[in-house]
Structure formats: C-alpha cells, structure tokens
N, C-alpha and C. Protein backbone atom coordinates (compact mmCIF):
# COMPACT_ATOMS: atom_id res chain seq x y z
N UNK A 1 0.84 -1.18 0.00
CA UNK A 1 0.00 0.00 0.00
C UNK A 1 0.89 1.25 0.00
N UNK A 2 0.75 2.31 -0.75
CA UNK A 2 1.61 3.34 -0.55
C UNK A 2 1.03 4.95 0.07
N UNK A 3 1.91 5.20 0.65
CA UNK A 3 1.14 5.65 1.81
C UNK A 3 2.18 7.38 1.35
N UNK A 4 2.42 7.33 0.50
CA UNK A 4 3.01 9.19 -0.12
C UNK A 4 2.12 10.06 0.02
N UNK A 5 2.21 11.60 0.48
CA UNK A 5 0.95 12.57 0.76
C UNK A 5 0.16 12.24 -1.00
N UNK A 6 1.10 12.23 -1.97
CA UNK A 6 -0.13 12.59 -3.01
C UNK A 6 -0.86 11.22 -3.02
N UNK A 7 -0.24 10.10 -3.12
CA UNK A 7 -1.36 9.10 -3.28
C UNK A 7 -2.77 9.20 -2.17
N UNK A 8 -2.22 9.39 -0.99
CA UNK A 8 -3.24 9.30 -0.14
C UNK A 8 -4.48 10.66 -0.71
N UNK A 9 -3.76 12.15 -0.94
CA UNK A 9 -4.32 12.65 -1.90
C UNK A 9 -5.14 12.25 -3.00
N UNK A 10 -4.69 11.28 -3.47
CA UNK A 10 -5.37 11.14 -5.08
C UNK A 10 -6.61 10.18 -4.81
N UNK A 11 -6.77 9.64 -3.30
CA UNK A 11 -7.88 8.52 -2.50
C UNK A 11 -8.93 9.31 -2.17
N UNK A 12 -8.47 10.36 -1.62
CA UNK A 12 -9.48 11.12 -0.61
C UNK A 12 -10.12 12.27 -1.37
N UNK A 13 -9.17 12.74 -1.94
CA UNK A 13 -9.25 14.45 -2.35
C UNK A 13 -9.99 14.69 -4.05
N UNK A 14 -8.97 13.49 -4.60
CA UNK A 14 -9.20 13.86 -6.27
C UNK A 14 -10.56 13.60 -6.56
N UNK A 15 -11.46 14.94 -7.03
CA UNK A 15 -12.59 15.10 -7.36
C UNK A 15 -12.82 14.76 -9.19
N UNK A 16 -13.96 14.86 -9.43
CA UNK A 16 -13.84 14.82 -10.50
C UNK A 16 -13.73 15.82 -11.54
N UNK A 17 -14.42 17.27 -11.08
CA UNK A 17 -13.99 18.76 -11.16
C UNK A 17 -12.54 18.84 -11.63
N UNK A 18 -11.59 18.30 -10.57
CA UNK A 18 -10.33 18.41 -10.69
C UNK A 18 -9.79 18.21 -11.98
N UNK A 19 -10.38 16.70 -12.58
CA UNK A 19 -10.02 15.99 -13.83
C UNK A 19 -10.34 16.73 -15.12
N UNK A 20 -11.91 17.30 -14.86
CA UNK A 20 -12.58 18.13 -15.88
C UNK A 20 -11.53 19.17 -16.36
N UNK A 21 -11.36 20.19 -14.91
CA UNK A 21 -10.52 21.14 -15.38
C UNK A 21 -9.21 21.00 -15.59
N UNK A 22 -8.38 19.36 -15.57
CA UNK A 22 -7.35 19.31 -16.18
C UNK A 22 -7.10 19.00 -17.88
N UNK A 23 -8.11 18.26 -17.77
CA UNK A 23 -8.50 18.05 -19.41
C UNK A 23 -8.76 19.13 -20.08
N UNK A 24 -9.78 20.31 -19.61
CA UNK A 24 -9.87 21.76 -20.59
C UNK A 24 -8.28 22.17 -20.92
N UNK A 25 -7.40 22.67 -19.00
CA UNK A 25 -6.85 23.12 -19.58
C UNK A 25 -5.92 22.35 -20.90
N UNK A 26 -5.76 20.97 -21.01
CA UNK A 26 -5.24 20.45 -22.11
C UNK A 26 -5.94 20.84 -23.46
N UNK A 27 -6.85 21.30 -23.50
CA UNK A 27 -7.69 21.71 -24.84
C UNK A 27 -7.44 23.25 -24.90
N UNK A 28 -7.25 24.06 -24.10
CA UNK A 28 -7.38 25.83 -24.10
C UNK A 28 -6.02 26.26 -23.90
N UNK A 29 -5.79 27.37 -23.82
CA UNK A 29 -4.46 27.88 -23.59
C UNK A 29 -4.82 28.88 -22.18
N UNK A 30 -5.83 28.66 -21.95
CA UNK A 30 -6.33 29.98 -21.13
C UNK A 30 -7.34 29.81 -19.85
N UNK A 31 -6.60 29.81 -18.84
CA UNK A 31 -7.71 28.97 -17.82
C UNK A 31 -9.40 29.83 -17.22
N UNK A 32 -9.00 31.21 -17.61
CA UNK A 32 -10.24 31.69 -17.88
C UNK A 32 -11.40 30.99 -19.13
N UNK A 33 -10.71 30.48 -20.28
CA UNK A 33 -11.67 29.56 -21.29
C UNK A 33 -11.59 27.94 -20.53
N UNK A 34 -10.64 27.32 -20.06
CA UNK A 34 -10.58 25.90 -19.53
C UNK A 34 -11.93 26.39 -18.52
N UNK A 35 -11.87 26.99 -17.37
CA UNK A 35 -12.82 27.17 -16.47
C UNK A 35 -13.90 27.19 -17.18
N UNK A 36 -14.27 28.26 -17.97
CA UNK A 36 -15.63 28.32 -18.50
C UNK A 36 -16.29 27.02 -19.38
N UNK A 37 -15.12 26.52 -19.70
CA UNK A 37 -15.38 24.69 -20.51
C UNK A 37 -16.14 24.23 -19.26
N UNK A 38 -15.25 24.32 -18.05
CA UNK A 38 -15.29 23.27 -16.83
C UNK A 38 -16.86 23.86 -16.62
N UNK A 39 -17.01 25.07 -16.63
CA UNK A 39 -18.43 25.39 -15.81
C UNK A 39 -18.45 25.82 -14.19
N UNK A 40 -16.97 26.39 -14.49
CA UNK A 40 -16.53 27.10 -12.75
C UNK A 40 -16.10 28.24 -13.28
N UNK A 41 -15.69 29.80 -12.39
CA UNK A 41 -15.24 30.46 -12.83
C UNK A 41 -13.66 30.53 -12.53
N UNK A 42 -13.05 31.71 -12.92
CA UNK A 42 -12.32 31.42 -13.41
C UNK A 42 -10.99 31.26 -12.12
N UNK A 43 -11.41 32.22 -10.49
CA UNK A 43 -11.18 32.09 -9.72
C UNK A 43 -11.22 30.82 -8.93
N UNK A 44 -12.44 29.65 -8.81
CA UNK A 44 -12.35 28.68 -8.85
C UNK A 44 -11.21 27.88 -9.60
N UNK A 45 -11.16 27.94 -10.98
CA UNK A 45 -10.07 27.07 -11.65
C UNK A 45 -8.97 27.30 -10.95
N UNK A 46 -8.41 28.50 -10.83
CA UNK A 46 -7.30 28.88 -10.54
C UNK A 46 -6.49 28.52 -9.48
N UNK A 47 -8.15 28.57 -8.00
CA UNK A 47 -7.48 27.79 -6.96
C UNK A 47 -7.52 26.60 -6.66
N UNK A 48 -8.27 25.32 -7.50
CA UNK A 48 -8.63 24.26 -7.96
C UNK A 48 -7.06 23.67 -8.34
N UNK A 49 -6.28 24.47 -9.26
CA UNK A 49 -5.10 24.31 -9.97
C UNK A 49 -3.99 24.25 -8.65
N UNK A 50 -3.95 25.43 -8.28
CA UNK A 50 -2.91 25.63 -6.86
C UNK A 50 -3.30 24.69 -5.73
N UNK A 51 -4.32 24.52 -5.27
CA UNK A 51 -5.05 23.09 -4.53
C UNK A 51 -4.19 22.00 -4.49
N UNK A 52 -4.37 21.42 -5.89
CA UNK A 52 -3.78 19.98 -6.52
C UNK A 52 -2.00 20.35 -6.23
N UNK A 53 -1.68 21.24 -6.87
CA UNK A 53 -0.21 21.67 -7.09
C UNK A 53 0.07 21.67 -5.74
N UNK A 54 -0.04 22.08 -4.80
CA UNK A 54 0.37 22.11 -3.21
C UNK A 54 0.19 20.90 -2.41
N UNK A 55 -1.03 20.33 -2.57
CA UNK A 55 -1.31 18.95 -2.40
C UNK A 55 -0.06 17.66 -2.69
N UNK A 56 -0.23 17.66 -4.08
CA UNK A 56 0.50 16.66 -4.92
C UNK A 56 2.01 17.01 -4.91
N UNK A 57 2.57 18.36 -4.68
CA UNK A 57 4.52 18.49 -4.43
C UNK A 57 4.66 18.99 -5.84
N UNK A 58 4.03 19.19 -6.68
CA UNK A 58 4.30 19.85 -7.98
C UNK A 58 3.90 20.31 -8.50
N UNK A 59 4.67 21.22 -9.65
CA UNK A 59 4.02 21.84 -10.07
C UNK A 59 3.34 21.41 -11.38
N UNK A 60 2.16 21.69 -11.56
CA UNK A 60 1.43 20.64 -12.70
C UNK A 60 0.90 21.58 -14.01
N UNK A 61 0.93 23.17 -14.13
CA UNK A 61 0.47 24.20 -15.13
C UNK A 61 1.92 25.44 -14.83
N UNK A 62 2.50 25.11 -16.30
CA UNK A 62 3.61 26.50 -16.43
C UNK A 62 2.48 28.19 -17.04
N UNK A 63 2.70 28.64 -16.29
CA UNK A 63 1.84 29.87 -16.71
C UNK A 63 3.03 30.75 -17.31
N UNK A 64 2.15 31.46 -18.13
CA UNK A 64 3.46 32.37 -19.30
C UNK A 64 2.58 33.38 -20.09
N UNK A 65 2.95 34.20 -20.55
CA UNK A 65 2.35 35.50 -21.40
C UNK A 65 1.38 34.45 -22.77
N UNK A 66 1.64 33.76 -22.91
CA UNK A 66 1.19 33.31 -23.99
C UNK A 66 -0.12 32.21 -23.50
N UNK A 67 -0.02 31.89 -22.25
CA UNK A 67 -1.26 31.20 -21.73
C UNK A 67 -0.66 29.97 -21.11
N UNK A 68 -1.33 28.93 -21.00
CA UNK A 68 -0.86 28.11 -20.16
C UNK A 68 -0.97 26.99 -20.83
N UNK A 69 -0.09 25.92 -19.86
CA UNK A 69 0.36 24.35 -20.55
C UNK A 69 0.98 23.38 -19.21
N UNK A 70 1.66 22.47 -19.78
CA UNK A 70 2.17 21.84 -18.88
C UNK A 70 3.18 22.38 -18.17
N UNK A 71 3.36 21.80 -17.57
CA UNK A 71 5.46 22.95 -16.48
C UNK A 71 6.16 21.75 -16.90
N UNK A 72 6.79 22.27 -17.37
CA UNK A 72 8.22 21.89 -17.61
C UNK A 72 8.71 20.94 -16.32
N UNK A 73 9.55 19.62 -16.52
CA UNK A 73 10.41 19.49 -15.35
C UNK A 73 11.37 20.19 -15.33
C-alpha cells in the first residue's frame, strides 16, 4: 500500500472537477476559457489548480504571457 501525501491525496481528495478542469486546460491555452469549458469560474479554476499543485509536491500548469500548458520538469 503506498502511503506518499499525493497518493493518499489522489484517494481522498481527487474530485472529478479536478479531472474536468485538467483536461480543458489540455484543450485551451487559457484557464479563464478551460474554467468556462469546466463550468466554474475562473477564480475557482485557478485555486482548484494551486489546490492539486500544493497537495501533490508539484508543479502541474507553467503559466506564461502566452497562456498556459504543462510545467516543464
């Protein structure tokens, strides 16, 4: 059984919201449009995103002038 904060995370915590708005942002560049896909606004997404990222030990969306994507390792 593995007992790491994110797994135990990914038991308890991971919603399905979470998944929705990881998949937009894979479709949008823009988490103001990913959110509005998701059907949250855009403040929601945002702290939805930082949530998981603090949770899980990483960082999971590189934000940049041009919009957003994966982060880089």
């Amino acid at each position: 059984m593995n007992h790491l904060p994110s797994a135990r995370f990914a038991r308890t915590h991971l919603k399905m919201r979470h998944l929705i708005l990881l998949v937009e942002l894979a479709r949008h560049t823009s988490i103001v449009n990913a959110a509005k896909a998701a059907r949250m606004t855009q403040p929601a997404g945002s702290r939805l995103i930082s949530d998981l990222e603090h949770e899980l030990g990483v960082r999971l969306i590189g934000r940049g002038a041009r919009g957003v994507g994966p982060a880089r390792a």
